[in-house]
Protein backbone atom coordinates (compact mmCIF):
# COMPACT_ATOMS: atom_id res chain seq x y z
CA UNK A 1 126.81 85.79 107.80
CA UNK A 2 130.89 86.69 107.25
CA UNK A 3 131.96 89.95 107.84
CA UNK A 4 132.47 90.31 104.03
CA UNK A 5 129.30 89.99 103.22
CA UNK A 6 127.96 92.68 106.24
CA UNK A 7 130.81 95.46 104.65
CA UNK A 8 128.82 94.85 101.16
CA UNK A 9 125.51 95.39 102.37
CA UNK A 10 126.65 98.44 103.86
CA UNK A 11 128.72 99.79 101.50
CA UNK A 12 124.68 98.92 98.96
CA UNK A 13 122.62 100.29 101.72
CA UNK A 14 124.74 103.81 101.35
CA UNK A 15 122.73 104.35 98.10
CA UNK A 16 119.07 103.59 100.32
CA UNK A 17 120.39 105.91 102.45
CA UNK A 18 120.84 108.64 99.81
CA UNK A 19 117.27 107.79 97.92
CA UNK A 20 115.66 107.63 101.51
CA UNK A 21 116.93 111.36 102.66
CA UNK A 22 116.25 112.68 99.17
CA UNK A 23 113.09 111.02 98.78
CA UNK A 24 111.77 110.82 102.84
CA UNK A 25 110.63 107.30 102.05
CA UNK A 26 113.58 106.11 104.34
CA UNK A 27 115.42 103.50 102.52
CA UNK A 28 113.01 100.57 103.07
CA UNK A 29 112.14 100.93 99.25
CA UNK A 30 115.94 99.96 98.45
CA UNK A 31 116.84 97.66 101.33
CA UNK A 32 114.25 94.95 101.65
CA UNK A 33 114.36 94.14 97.92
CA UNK A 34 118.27 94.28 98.34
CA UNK A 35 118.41 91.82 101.09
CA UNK A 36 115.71 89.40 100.05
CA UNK A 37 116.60 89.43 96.61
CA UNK A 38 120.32 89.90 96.70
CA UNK A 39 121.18 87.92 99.64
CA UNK A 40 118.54 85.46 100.39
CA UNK A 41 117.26 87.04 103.72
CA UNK A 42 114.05 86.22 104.75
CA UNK A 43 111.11 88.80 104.57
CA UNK A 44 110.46 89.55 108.21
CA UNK A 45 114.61 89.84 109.06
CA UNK A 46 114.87 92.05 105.77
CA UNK A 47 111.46 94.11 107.37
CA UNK A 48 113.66 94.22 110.68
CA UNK A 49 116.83 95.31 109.66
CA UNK A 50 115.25 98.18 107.11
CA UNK A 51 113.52 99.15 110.38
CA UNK A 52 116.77 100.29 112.13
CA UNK A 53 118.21 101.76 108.74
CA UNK A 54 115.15 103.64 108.65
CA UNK A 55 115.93 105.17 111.98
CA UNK A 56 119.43 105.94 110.73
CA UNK A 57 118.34 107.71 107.83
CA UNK A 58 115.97 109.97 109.90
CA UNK A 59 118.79 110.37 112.14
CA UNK A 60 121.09 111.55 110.10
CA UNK A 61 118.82 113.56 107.40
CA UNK A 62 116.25 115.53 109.88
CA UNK A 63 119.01 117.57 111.58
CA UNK A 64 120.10 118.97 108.38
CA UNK A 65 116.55 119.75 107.10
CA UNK A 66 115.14 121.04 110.32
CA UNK A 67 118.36 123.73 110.01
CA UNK A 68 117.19 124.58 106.48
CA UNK A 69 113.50 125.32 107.48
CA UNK A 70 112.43 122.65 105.09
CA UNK A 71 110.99 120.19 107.53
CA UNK A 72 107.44 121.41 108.79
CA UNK A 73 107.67 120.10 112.41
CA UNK A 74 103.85 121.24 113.75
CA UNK A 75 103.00 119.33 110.72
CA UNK A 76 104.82 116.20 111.24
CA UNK A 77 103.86 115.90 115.04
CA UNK A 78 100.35 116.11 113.86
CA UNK A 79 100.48 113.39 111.67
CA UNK A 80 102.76 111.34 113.95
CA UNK A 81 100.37 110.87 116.43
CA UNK A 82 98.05 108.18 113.86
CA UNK A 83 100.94 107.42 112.40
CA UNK A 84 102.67 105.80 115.32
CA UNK A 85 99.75 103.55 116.30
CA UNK A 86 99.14 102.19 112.60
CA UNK A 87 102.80 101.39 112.79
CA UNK A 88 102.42 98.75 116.64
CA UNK A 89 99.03 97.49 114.48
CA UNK A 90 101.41 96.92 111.34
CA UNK A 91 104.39 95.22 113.18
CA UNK A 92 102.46 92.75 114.77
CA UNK A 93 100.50 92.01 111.57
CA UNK A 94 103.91 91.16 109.93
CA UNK A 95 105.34 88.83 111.99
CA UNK A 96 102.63 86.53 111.52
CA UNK A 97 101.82 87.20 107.81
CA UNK A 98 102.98 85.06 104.89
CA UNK A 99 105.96 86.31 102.65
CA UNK A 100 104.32 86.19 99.48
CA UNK A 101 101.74 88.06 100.97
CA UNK A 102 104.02 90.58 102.24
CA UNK A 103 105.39 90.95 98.91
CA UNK A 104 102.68 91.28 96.66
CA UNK A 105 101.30 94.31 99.20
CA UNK A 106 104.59 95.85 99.54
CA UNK A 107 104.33 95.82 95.03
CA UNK A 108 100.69 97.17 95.09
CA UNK A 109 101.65 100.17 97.21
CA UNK A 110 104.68 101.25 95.05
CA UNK A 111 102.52 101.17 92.03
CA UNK A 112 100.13 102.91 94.11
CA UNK A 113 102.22 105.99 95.19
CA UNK A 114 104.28 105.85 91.42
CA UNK A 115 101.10 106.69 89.35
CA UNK A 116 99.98 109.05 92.46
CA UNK A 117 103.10 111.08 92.25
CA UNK A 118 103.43 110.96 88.42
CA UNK A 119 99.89 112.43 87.44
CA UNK A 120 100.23 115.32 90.21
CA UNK A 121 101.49 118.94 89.58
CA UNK A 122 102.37 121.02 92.28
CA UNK A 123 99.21 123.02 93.77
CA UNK A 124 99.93 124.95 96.54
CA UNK A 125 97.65 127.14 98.59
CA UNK A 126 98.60 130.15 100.65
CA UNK A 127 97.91 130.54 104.28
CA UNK A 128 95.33 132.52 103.90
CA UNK A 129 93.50 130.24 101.67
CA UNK A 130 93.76 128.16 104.26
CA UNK A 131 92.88 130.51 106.80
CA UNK A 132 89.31 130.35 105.08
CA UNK A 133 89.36 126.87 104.67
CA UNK A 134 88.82 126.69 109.11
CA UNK A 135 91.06 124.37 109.27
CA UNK A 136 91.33 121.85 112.92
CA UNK A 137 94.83 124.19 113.37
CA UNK A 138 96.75 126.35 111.45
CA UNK A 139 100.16 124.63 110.42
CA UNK A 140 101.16 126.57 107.49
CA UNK A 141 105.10 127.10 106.63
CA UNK A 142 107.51 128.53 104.31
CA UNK A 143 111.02 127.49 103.55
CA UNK A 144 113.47 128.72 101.13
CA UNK A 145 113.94 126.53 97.94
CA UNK A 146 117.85 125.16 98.39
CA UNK A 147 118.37 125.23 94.52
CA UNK A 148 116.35 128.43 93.16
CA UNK A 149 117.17 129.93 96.49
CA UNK A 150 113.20 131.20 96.53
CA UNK A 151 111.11 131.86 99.31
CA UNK A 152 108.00 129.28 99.82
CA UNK A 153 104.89 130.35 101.24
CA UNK A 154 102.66 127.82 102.02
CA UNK A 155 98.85 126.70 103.71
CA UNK A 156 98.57 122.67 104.67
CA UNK A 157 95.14 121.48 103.99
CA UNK A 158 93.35 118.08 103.94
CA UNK A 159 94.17 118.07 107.71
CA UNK A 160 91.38 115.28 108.33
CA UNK A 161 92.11 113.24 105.13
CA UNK A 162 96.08 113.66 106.36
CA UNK A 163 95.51 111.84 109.61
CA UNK A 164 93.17 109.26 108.23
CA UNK A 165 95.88 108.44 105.88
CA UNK A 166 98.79 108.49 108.34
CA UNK A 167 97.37 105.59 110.81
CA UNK A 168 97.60 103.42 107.17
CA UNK A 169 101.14 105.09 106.36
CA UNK A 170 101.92 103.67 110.12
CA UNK A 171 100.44 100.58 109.65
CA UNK A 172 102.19 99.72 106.13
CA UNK A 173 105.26 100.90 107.94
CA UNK A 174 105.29 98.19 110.44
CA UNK A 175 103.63 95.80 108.02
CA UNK A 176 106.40 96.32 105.14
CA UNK A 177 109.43 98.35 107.17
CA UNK A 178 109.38 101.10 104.68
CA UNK A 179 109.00 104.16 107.41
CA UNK A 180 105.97 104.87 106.11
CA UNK A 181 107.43 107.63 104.12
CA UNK A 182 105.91 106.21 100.66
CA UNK A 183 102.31 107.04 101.96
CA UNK A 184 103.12 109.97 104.15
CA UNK A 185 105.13 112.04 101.32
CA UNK A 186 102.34 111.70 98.43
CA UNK A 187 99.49 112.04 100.87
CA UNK A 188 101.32 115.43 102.14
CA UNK A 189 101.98 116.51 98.36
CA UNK A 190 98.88 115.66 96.77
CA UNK A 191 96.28 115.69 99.57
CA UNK A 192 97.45 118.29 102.04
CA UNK A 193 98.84 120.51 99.29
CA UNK A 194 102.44 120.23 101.18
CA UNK A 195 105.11 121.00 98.63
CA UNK A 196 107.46 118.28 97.27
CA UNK A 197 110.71 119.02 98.96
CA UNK A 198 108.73 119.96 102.26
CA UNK A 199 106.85 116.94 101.98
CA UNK A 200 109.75 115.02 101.59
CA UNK A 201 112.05 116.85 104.83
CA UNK A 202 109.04 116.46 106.91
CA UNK A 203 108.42 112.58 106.09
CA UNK A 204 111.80 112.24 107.07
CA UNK A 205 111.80 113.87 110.34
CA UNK A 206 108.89 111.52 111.01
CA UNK A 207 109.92 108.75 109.64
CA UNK A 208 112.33 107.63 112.63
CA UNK A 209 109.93 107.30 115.15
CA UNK A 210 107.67 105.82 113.09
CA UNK A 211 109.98 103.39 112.49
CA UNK A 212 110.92 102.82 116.29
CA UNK A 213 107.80 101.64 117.32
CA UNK A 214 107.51 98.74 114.41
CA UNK A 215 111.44 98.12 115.36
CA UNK A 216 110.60 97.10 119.05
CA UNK A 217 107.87 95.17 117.87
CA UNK A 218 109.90 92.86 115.71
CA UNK A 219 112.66 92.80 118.44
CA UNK A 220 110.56 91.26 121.02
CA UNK A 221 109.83 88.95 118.18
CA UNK A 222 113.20 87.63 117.76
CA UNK A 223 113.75 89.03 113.59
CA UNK A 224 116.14 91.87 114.98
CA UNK A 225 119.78 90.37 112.89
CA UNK A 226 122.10 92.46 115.52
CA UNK A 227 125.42 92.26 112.78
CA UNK A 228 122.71 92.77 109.83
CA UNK A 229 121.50 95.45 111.33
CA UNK A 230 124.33 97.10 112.24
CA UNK A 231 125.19 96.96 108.61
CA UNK A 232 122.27 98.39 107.37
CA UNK A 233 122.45 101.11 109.78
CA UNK A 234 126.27 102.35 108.88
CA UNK A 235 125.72 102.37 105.53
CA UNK A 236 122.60 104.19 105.25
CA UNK A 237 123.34 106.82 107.90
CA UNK A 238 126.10 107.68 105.82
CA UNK A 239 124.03 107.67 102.76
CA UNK A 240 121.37 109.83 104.05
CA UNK A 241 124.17 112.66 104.20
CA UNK A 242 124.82 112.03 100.32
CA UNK A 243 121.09 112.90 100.32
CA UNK A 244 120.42 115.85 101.76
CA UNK A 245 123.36 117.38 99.63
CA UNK A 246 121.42 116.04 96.47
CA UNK A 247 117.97 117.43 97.60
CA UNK A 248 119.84 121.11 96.56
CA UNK A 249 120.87 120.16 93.40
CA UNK A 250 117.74 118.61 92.22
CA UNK A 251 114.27 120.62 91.42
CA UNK A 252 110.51 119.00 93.03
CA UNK A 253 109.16 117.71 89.27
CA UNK A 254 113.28 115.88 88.84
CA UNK A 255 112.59 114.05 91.83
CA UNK A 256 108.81 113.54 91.33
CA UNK A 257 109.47 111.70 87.91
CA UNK A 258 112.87 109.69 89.37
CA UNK A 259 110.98 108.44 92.88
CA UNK A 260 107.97 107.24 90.91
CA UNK A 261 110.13 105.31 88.27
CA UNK A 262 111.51 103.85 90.63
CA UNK A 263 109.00 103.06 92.79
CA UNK A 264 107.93 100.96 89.85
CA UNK A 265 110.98 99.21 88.63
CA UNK A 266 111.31 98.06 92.49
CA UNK A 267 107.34 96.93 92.66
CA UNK A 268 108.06 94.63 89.33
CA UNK A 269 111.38 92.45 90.76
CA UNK A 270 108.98 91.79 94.11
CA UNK A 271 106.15 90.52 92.60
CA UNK A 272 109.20 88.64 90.64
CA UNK A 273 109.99 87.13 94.09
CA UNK A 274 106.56 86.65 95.10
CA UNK A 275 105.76 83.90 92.50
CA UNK A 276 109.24 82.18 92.51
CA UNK A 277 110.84 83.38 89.66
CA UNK A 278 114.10 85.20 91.28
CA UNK A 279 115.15 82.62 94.20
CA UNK A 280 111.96 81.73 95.63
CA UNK A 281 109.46 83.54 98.04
């Protein structure tokens, strides 16, 4: 691969970046159909190299949210702790799994979380709702808005449902090498009750590790493109800056609507791929 073509997958990979921090999905969503489809790379080296972008978006996206209070870390090292052992199941599920397969799953969960996050409304419960709920643990939050500049109050629920939930997020993580974050933020939203924007700041402050775990997996596989990779990293570290910037500018049902439209223009062109009729599976 020339050095050409590595500066223009960056310089593409900024915009996963940007979707990924805004979103919390990561950037997976953008960069596997980007290098399979656009360049010709083969599923698992695509799955690898959206791995370590993945890790660069958390990277550069969590610090900012965590200052903001957006980013619910009792709640995200909850969830992490299925979450990272779906993810070693997932990777080593991948690397022996057939690309077409790999593509028609990766199109079935986008359509999946699109119509999840289209037909839900924000409901939010208090923490004293919660509080009567006897929850396992108590890991309510609150966070101040960055665009209406208004305090949030909020109880997580759903704590069981959350975990069970998480071990698949993990497991389609190292499966697909999306981060996880396009189970983790509409099973946070809709089942725990977790705001949009928290929801989203907390799926990326666990989408990183997440992502490690499926990362070394592939690695010791051999589908770990060092120069693609590198790519993939610079451009969407920078783009997850462009992304926490938006996340202000933007309010929850905005970003709702765009992230499931999205979600399902992305699931068509791989099922596209899947059957041969955009270069081949």
């Amino acid at each position: 691969m020339d050095v050409l073509t590595l500066l223009l997958i960056a310089v593409l990979c900024t915009s996963a970046g940007a979707i990924g921090a805004l979103m919390g999905i990561g950037g997976g969503l953008i960069i596997i159909p980007l290098l399979t489809l656009g360049f010709g790379i083969t599923m698992q080296e695509a799955i690898g190299a959206s791995l370590v972008g993945v890790i660069a978006t958390s990277t550069g996206a969590a610090t900012k949210y965590v200052k903001q209070g957006l980013t619910n870390i009792r709640l995200a090292l909850f969830l992490e702790m299925s979450t990272t052992a779906g993810s070693i199941a997932g990777a080593l599920v991948a690397v022996y799994t057939n690309q077409v397969v790999l593509l028609l799953l990766f199109s079935l969960l986008m359509v999946y979380a699109g119509y999840s996050m289209l037909r839900r409304t924000e409901l939010l419960f208090t923490p004293e709702d919660m509080a009567a709920e006897a929850q396992i643990v108590d890991l309510s939050c609150r966070y101040v808005d960055p665009r209406s500049s208004c305090e949030i109050d909020y109880g997580v629920g759903g704590l069981r449902k959350g975990l069970a939930y998480s071990s698949v997020a993990g497991m389609l993580s190292g499966l697909l090498g999306v981060g996880g974050g396009l189970v983790k933020v509409p099973v946070m939203n809709v089942c725990m009750c977790v705001p949009l924007k928290a929801a989203m700041a907390t799926s990326n402050f666990m989408i990183g590790v997440t992502a490690l775990t499926g990362a070394i997996i592939f690695y010791g596989h051999g589908f770990l493109n060092a120069y693609l990779c590198a790519a993939v990293a610079l451009g969407v570290f920078a783009g997850a800056y462009i992304g926490t910037l938006l996340m202000a500018k933007y309010s929850s049902e905005q970003i709702r609507t765009a992230f499931a439209l999205l979600l399902f223009v992305v699931a068509l062109s791989m099922v596209i791929k899947a059957f041969g009729l955009w270069g081949g599976a």
